[in-house]
Protein backbone atom coordinates (compact mmCIF):
# COMPACT_ATOMS: atom_id res chain seq x y z
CA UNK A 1 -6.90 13.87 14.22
CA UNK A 2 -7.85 10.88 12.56
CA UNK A 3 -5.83 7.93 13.56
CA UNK A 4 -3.84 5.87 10.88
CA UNK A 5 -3.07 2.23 10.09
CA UNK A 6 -0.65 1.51 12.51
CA UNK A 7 -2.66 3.51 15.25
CA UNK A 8 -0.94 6.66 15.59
CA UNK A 9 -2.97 9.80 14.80
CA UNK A 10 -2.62 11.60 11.14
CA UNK A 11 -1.05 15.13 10.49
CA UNK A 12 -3.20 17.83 10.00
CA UNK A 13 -3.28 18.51 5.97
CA UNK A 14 -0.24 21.20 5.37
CA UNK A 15 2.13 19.68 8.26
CA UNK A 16 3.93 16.93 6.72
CA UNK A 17 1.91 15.33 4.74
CA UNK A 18 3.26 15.93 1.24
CA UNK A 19 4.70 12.21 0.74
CA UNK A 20 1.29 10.89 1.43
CA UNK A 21 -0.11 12.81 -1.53
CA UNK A 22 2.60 11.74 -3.51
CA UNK A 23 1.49 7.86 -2.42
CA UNK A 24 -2.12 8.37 -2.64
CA UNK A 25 -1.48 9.64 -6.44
CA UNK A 26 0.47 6.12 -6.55
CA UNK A 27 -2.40 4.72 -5.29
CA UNK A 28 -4.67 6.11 -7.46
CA UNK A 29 -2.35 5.03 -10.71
CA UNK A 30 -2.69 1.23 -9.11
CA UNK A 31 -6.20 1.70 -8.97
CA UNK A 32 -6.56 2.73 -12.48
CA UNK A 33 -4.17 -0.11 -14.07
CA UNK A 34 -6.61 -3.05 -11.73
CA UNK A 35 -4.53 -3.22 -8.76
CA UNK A 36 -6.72 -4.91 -6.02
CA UNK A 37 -4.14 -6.97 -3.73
CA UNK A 38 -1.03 -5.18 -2.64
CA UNK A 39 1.52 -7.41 -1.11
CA UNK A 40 4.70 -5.37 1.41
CA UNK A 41 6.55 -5.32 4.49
CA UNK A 42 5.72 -2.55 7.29
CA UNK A 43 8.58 -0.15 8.14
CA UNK A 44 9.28 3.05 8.07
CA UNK A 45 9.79 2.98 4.38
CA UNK A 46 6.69 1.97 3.30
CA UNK A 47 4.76 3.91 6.15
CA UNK A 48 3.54 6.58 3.97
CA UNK A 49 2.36 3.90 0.78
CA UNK A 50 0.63 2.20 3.77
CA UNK A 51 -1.60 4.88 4.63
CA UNK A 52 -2.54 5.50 1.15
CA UNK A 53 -3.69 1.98 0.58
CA UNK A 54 -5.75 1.99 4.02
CA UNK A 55 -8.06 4.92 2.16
CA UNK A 56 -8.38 2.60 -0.88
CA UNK A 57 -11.35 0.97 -1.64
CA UNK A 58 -10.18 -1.28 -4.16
CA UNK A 59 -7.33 -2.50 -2.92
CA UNK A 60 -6.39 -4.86 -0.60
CA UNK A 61 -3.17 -4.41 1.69
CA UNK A 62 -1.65 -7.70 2.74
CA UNK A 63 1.09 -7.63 5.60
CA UNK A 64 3.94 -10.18 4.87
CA UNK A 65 7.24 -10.72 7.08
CA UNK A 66 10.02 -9.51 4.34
CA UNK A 67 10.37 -8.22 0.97
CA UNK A 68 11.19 -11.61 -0.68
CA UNK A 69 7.98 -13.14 0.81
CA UNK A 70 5.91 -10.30 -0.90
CA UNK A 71 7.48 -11.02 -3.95
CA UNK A 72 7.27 -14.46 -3.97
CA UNK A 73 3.24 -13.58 -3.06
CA UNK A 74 2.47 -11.31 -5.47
CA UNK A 75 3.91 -13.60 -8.35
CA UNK A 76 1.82 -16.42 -7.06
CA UNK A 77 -1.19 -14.63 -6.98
CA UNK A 78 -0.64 -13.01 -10.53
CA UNK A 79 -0.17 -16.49 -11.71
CA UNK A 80 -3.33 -18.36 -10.21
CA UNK A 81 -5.64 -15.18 -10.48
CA UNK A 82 -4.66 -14.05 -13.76
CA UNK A 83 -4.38 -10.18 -12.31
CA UNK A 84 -1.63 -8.27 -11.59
CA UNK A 85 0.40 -8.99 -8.53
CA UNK A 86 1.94 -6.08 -6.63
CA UNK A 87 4.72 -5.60 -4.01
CA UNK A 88 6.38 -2.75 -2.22
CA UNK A 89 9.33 -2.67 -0.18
C-alpha cells in the first residue's frame, strides 16, 4: 500500500475509498477554476480532501492551526496575489 499524507498506508482501490474520489473530483474542479494554494485544518474531517490535494500537482496544501486562521489566510493571500484564496474546514 502506498502510504498517505499523514503516514498511514492507503486502501486498496474498492475498500473504502469512494470519498476520496469524490475529493479528488473536488480537486480536479479547483484545479480547473486556478486553485494553487489551499489553506485548512487537519482532522478527521478534512482527511479525505487532504489526500486528494497531496496527488495534486498544482496545488499547494498549507497546514494552519484552526478554521478561522485559514480563512483569515486565504483572504490575505487572494488580496496580495490577486488569485483565488481557498479554505476547507
Amino acid at each position: 500500500m502506498q502510504p498517505n499524507l499523514y503516514g498511514g498506508p492507503r486502501p486498496p482501490p474498492g475498500q473504502g475509498d469512494e470519498a476520496v474520489r469524490v475529493y479528488e473530483a473536488i480537486v480536479k474542479g479547483l484545479e480547473g477554476v486556478g486553485v494553487q494554494a489551499a489553506f485548512g485544518g487537519a482532522g478527521e474531517n478534512a482527511a479525505s480532501l487532504m489526500l486528494a490535494l497531496e496527488d495534486s500537482k498544482k496545488i499547494r496544501p498549507i497546514m494552519t492551526r484552526n478554521e478561522q486562521a485559514a480563512s483569515f489566510m486565504a483572504c490575505g493571500y487572494a488580496m496580495y496575489t490577486n488569485r483565488l484564496g481557498f479554505c476547507f474546514a
